[in-house]
PDB file of N, CA and C in Angstrom:
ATOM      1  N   UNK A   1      15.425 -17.235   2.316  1.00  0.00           N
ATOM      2  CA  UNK A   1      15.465 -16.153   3.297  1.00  0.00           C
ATOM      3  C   UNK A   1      16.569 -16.486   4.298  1.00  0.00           C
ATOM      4  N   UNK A   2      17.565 -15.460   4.202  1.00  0.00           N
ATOM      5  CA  UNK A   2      18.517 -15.931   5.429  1.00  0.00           C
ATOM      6  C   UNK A   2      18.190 -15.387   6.968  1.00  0.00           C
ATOM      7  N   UNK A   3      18.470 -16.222   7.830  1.00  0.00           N
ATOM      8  CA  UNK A   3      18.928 -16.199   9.088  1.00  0.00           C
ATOM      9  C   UNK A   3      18.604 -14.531   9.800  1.00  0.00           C
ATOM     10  N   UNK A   4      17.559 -14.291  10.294  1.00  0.00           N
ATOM     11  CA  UNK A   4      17.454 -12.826  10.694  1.00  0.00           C
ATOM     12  C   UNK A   4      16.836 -12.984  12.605  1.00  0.00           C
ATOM     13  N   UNK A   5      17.431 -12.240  13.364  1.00  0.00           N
ATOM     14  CA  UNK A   5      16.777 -12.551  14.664  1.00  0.00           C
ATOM     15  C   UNK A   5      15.887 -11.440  14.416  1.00  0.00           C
ATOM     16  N   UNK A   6      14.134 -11.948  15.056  1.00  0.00           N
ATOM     17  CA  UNK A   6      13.302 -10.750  14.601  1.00  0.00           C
ATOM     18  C   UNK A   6      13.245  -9.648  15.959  1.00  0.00           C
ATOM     19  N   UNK A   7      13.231 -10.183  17.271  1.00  0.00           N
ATOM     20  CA  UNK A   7      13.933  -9.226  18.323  1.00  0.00           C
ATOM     21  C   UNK A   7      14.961  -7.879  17.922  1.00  0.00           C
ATOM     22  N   UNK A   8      16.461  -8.472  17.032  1.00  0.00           N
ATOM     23  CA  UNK A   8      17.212  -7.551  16.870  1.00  0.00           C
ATOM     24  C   UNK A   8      16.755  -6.458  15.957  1.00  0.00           C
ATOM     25  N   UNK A   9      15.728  -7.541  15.338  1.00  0.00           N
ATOM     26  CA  UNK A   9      15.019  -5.957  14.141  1.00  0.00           C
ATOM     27  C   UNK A   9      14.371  -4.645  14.459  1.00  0.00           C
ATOM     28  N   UNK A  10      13.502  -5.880  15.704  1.00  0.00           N
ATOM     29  CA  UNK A  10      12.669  -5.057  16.208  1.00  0.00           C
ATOM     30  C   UNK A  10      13.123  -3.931  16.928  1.00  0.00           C
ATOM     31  N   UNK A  11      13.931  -3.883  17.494  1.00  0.00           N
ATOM     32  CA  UNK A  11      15.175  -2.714  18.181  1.00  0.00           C
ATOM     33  C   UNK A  11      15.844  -2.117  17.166  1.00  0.00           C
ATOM     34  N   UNK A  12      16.150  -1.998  15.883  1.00  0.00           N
ATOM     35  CA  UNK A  12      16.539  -1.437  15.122  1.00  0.00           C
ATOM     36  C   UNK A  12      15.680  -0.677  14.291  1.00  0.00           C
ATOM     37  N   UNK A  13      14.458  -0.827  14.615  1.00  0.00           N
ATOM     38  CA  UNK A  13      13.145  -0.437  13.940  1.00  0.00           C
ATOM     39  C   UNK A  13      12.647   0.894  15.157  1.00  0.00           C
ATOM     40  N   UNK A  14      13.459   1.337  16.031  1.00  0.00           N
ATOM     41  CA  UNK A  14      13.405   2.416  17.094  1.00  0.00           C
ATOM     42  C   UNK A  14      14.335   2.907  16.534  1.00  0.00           C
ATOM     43  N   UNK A  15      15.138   2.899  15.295  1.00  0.00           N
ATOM     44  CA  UNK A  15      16.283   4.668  14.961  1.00  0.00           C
ATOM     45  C   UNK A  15      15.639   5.547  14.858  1.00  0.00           C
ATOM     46  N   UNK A  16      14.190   5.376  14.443  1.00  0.00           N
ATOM     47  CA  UNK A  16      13.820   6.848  14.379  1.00  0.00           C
ATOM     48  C   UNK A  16      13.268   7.235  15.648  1.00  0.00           C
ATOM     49  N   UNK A  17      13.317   8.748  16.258  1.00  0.00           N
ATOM     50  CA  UNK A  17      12.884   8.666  17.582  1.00  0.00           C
ATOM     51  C   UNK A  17      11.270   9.230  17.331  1.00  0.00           C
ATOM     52  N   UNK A  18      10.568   8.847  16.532  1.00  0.00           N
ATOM     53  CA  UNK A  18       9.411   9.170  16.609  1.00  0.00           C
ATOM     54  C   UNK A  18       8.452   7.454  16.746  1.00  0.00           C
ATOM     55  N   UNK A  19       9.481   6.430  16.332  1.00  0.00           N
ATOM     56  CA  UNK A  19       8.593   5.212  16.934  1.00  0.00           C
ATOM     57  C   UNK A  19       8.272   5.112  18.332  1.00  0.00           C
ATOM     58  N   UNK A  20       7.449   4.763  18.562  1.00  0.00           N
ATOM     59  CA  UNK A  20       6.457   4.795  20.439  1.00  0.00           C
ATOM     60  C   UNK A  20       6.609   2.864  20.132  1.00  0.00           C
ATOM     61  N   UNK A  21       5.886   2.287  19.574  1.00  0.00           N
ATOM     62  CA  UNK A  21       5.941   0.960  19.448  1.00  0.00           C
ATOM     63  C   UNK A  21       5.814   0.051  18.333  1.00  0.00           C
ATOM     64  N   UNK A  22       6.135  -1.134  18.446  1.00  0.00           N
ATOM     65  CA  UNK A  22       6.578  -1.854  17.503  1.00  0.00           C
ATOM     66  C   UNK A  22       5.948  -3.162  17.856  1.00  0.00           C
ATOM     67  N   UNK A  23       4.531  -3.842  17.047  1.00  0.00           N
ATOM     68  CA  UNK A  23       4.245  -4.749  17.262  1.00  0.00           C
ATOM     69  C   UNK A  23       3.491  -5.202  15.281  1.00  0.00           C
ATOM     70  N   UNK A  24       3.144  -6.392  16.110  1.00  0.00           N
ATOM     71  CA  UNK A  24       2.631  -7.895  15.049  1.00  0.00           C
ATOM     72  C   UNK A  24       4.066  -7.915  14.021  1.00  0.00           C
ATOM     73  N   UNK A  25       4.613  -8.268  13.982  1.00  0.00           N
ATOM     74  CA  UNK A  25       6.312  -7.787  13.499  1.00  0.00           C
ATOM     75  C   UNK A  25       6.496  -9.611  12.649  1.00  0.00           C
ATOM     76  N   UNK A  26       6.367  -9.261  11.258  1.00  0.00           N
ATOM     77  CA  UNK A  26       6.829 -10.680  11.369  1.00  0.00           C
ATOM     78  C   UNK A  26       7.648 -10.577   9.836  1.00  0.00           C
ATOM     79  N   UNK A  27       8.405 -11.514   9.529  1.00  0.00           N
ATOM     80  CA  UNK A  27       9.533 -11.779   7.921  1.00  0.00           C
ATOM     81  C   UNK A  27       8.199 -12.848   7.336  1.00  0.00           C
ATOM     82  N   UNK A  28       8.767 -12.497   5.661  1.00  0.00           N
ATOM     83  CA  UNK A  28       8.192 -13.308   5.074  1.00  0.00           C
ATOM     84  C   UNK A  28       9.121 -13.498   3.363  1.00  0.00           C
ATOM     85  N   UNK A  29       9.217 -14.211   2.703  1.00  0.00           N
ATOM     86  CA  UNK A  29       9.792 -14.386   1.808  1.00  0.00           C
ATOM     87  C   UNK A  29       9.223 -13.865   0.596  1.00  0.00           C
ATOM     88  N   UNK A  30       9.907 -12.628  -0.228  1.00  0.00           N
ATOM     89  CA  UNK A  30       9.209 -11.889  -1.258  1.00  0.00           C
ATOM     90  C   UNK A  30       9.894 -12.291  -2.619  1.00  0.00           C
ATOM     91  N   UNK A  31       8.883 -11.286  -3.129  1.00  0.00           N
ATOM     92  CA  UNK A  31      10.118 -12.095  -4.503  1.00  0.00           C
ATOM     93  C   UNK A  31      11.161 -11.303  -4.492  1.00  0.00           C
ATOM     94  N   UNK A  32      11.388 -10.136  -4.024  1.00  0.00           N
ATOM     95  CA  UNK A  32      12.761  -9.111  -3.920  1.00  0.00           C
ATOM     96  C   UNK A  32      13.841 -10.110  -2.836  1.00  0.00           C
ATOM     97  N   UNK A  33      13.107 -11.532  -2.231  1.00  0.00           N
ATOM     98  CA  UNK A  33      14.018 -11.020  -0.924  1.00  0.00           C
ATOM     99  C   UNK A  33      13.343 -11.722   0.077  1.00  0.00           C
ATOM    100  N   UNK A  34      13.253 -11.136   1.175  1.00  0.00           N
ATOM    101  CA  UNK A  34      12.982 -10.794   2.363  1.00  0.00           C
ATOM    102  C   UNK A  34      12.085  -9.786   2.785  1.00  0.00           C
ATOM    103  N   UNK A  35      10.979 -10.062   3.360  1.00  0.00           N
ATOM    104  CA  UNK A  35      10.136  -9.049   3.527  1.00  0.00           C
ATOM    105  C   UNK A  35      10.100  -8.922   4.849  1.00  0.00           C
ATOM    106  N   UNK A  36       9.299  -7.633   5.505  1.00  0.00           N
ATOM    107  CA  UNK A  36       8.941  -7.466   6.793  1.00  0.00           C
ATOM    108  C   UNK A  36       7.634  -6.659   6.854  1.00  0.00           C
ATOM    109  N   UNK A  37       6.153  -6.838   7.410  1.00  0.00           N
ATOM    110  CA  UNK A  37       5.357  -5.894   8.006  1.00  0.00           C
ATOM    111  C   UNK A  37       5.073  -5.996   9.565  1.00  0.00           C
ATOM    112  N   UNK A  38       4.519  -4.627   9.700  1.00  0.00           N
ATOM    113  CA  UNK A  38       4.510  -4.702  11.084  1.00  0.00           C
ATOM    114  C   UNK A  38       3.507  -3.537  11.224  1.00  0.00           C
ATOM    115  N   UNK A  39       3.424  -3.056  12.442  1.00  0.00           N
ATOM    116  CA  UNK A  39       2.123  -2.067  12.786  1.00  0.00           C
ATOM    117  C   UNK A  39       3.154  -0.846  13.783  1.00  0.00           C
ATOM    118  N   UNK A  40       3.372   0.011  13.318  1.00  0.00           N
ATOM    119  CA  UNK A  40       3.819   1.060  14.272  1.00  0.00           C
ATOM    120  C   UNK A  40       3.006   2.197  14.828  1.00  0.00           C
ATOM    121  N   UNK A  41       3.093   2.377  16.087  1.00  0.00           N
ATOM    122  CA  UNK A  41       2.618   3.481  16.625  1.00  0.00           C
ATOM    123  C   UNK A  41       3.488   4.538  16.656  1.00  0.00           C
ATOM    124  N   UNK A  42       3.407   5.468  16.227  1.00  0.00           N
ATOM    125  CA  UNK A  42       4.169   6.849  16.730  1.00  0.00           C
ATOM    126  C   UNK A  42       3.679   7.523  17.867  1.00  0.00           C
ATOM    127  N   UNK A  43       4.857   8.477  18.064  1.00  0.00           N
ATOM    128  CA  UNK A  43       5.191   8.929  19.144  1.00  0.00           C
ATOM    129  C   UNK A  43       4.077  10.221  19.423  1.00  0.00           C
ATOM    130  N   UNK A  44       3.692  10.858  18.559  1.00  0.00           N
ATOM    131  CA  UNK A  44       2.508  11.786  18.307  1.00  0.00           C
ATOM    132  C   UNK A  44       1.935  12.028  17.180  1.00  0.00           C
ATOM    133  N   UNK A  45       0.651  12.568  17.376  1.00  0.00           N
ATOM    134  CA  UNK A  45       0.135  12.736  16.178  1.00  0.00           C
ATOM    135  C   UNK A  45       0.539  13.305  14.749  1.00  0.00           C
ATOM    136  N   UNK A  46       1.724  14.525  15.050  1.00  0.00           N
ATOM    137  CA  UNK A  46       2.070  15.330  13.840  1.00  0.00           C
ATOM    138  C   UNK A  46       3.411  14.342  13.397  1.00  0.00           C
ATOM    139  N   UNK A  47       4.108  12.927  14.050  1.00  0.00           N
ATOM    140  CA  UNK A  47       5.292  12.541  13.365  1.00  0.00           C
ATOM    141  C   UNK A  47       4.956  12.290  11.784  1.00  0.00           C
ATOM    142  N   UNK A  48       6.333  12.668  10.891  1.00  0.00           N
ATOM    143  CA  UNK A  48       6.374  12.504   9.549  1.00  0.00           C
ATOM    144  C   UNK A  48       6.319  11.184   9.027  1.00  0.00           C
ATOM    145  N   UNK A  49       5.307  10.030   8.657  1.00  0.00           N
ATOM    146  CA  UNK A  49       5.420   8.998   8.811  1.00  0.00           C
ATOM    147  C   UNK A  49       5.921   8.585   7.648  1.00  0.00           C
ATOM    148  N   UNK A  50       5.832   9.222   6.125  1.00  0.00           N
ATOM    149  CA  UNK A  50       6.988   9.083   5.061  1.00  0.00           C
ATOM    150  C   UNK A  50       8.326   9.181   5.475  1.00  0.00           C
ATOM    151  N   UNK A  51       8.589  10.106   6.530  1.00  0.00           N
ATOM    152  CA  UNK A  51      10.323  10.237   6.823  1.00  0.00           C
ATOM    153  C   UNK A  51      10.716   8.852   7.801  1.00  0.00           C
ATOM    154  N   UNK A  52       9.331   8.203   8.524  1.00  0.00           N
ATOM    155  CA  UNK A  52       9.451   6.769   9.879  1.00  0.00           C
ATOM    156  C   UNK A  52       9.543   5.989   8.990  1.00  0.00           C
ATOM    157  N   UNK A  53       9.303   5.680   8.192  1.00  0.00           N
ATOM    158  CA  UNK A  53       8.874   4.605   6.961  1.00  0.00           C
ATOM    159  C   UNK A  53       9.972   4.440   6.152  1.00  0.00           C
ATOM    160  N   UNK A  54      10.593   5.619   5.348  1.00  0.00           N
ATOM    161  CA  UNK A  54      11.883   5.721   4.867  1.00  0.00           C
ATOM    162  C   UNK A  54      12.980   5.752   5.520  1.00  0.00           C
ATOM    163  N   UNK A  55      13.102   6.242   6.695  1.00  0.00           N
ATOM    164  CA  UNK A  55      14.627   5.810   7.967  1.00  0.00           C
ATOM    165  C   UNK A  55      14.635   4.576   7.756  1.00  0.00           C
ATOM    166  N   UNK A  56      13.248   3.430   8.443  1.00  0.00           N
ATOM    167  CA  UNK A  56      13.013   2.269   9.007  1.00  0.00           C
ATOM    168  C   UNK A  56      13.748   1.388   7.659  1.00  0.00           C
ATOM    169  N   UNK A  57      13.138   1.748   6.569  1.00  0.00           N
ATOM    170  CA  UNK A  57      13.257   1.032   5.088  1.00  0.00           C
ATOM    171  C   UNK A  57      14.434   0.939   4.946  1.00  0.00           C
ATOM    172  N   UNK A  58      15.465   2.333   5.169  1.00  0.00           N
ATOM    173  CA  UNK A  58      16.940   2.159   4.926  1.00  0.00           C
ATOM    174  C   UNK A  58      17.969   1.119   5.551  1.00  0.00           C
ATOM    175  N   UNK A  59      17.447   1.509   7.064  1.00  0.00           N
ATOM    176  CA  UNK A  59      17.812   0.590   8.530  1.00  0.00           C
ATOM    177  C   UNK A  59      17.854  -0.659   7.781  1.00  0.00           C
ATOM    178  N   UNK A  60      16.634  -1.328   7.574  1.00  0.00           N
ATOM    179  CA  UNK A  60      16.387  -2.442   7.230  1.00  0.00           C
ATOM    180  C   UNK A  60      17.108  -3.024   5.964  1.00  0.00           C
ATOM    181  N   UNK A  61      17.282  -2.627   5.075  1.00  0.00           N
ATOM    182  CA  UNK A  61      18.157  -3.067   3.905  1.00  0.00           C
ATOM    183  C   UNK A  61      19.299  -2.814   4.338  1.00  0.00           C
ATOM    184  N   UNK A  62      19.997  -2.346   4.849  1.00  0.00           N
ATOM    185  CA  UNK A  62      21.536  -1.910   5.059  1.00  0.00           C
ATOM    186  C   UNK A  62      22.031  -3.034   5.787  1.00  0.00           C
ATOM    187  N   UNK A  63      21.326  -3.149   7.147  1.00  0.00           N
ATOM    188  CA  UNK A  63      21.576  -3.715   8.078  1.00  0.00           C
ATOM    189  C   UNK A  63      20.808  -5.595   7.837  1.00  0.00           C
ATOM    190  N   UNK A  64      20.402  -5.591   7.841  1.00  0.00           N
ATOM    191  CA  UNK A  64      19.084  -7.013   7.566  1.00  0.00           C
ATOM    192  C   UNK A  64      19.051  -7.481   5.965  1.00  0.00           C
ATOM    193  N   UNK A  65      19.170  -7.145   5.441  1.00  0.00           N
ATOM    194  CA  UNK A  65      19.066  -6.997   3.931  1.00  0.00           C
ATOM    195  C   UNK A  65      17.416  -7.763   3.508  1.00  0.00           C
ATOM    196  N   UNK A  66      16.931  -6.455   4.149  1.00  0.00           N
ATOM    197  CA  UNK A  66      15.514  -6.925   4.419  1.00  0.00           C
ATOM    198  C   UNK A  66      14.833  -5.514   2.752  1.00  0.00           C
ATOM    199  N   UNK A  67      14.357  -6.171   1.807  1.00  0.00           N
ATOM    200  CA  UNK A  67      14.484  -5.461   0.740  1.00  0.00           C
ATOM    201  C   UNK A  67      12.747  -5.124   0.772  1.00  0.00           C
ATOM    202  N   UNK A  68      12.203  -5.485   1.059  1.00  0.00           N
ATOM    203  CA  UNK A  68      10.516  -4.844   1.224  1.00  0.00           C
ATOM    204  C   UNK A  68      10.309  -4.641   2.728  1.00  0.00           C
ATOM    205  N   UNK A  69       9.246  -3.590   3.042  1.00  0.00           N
ATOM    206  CA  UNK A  69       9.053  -2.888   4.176  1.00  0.00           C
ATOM    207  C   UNK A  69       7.428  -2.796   4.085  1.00  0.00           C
ATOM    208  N   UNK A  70       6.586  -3.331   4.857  1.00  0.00           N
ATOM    209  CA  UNK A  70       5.383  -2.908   4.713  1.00  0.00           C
ATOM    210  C   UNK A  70       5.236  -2.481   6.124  1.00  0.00           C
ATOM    211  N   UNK A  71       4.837  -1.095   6.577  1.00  0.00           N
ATOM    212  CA  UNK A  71       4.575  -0.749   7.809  1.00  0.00           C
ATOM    213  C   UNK A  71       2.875  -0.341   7.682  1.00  0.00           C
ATOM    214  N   UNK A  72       2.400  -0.444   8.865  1.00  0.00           N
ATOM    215  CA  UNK A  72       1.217   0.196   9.218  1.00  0.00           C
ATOM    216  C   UNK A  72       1.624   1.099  10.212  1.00  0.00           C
ATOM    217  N   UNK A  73       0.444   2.605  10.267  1.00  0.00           N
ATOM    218  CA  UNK A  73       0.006   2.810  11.314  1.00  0.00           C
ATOM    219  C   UNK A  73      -0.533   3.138  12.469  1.00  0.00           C
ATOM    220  N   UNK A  74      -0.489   3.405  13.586  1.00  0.00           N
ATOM    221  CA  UNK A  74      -2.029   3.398  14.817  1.00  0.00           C
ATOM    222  C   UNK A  74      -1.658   4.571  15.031  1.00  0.00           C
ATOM    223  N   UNK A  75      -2.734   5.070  15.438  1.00  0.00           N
ATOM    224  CA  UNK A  75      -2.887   6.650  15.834  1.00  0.00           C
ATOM    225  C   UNK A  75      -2.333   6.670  17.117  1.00  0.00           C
ATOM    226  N   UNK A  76      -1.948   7.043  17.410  1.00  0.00           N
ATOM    227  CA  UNK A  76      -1.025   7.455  19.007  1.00  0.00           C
ATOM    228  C   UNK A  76      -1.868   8.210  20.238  1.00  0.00           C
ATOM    229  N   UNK A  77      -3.136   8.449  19.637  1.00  0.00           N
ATOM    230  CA  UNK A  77      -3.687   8.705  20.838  1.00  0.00           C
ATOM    231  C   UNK A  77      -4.179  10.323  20.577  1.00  0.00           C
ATOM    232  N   UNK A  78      -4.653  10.706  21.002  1.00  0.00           N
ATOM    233  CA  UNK A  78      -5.166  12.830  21.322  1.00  0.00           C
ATOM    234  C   UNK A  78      -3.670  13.374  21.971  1.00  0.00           C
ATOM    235  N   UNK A  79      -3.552  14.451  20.996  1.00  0.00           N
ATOM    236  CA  UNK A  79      -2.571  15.123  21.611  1.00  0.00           C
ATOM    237  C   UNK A  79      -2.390  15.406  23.284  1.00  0.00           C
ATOM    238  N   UNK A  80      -2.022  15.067  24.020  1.00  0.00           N
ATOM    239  CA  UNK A  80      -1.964  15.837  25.718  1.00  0.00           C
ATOM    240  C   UNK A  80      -2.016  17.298  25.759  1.00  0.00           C
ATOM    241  N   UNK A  81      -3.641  17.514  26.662  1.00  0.00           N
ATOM    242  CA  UNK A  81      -3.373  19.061  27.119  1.00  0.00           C
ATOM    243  C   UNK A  81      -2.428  19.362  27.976  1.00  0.00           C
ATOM    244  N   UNK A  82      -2.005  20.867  27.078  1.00  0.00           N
ATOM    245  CA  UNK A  82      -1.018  21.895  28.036  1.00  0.00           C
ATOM    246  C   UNK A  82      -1.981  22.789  28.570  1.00  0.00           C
ATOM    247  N   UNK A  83      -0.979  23.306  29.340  1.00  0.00           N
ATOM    248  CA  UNK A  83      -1.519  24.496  30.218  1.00  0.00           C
ATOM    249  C   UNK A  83      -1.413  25.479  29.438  1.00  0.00           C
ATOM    250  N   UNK A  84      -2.433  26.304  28.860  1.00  0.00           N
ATOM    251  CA  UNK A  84      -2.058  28.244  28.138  1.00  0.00           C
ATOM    252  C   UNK A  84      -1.685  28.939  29.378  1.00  0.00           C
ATOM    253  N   UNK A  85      -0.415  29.207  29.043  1.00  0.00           N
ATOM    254  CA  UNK A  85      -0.058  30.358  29.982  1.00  0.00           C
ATOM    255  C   UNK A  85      -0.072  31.571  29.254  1.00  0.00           C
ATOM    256  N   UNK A  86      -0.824  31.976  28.668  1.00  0.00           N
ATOM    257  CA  UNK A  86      -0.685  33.205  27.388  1.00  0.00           C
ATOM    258  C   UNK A  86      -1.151  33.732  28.026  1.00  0.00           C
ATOM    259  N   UNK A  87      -2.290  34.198  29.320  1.00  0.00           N
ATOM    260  CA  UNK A  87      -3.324  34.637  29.357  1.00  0.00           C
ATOM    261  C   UNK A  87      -2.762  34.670  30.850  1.00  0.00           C
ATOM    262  N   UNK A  88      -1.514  34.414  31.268  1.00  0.00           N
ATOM    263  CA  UNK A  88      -1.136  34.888  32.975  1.00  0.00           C
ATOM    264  C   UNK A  88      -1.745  33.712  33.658  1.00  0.00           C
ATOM    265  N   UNK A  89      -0.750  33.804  34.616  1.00  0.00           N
ATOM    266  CA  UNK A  89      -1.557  33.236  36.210  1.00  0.00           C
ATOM    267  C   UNK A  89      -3.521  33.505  36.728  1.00  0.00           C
ATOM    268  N   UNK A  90      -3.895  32.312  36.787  1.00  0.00           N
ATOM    269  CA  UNK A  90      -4.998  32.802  37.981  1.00  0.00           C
ATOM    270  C   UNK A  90      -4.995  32.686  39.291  1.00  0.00           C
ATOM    271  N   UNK A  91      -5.267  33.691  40.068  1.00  0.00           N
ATOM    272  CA  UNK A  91      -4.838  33.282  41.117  1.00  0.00           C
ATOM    273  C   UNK A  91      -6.667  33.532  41.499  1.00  0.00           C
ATOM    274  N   UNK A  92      -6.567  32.744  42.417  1.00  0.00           N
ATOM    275  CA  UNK A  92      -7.826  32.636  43.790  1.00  0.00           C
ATOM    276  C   UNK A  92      -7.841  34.262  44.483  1.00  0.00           C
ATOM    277  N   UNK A  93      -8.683  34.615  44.620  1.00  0.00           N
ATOM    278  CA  UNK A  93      -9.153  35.789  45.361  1.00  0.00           C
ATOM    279  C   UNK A  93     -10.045  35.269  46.361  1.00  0.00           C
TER     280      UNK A  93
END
């Protein structure tokens, strides 16, 4: 396994803008290679996590020549209520 800083990965593992966070992050030696898993949170509930998974995967071999990708990951939480404004202002009487 060559020489990889796991910091710089970890910042390269934010191209997609739907990662929120990036933890338990660690290399391990595969038989392809170089491996990496880790646990990602996204940014909301509806992100495409086949399209976070496949950016991240590309990132990673191109750049790292990191040839396996195992991601997990955490639910991001309940969507945040909005305000319906469909239905007008209320105002106080």
């Amino acid at each position: 396994m060559h020489e990889v800083d796991i910091e710089t990965v970890r910042m390269a593992m934010f191209v997609h803008s739907g990662v929120k966070a990036v933890d338990s992050l660690r290399l391990y030696r595969s038989v392809a290679g170089t491996g990496l898993a880790a646990t990602l949170t996204v940014a909301a509930p509806d992100v495409d996590q086949t399209n976070v998974r496949d950016t991240i995967a590309t990132v990673l071999r191109e750049r790292f020549g990191i040839d396996e990708v195992d991601l997990q990951f955490q639910d991001p939480g309940p969507i945040p209520h909005t305000i319906d404004i469909s239905r007008g202002l209320i105002e106080k009487k």
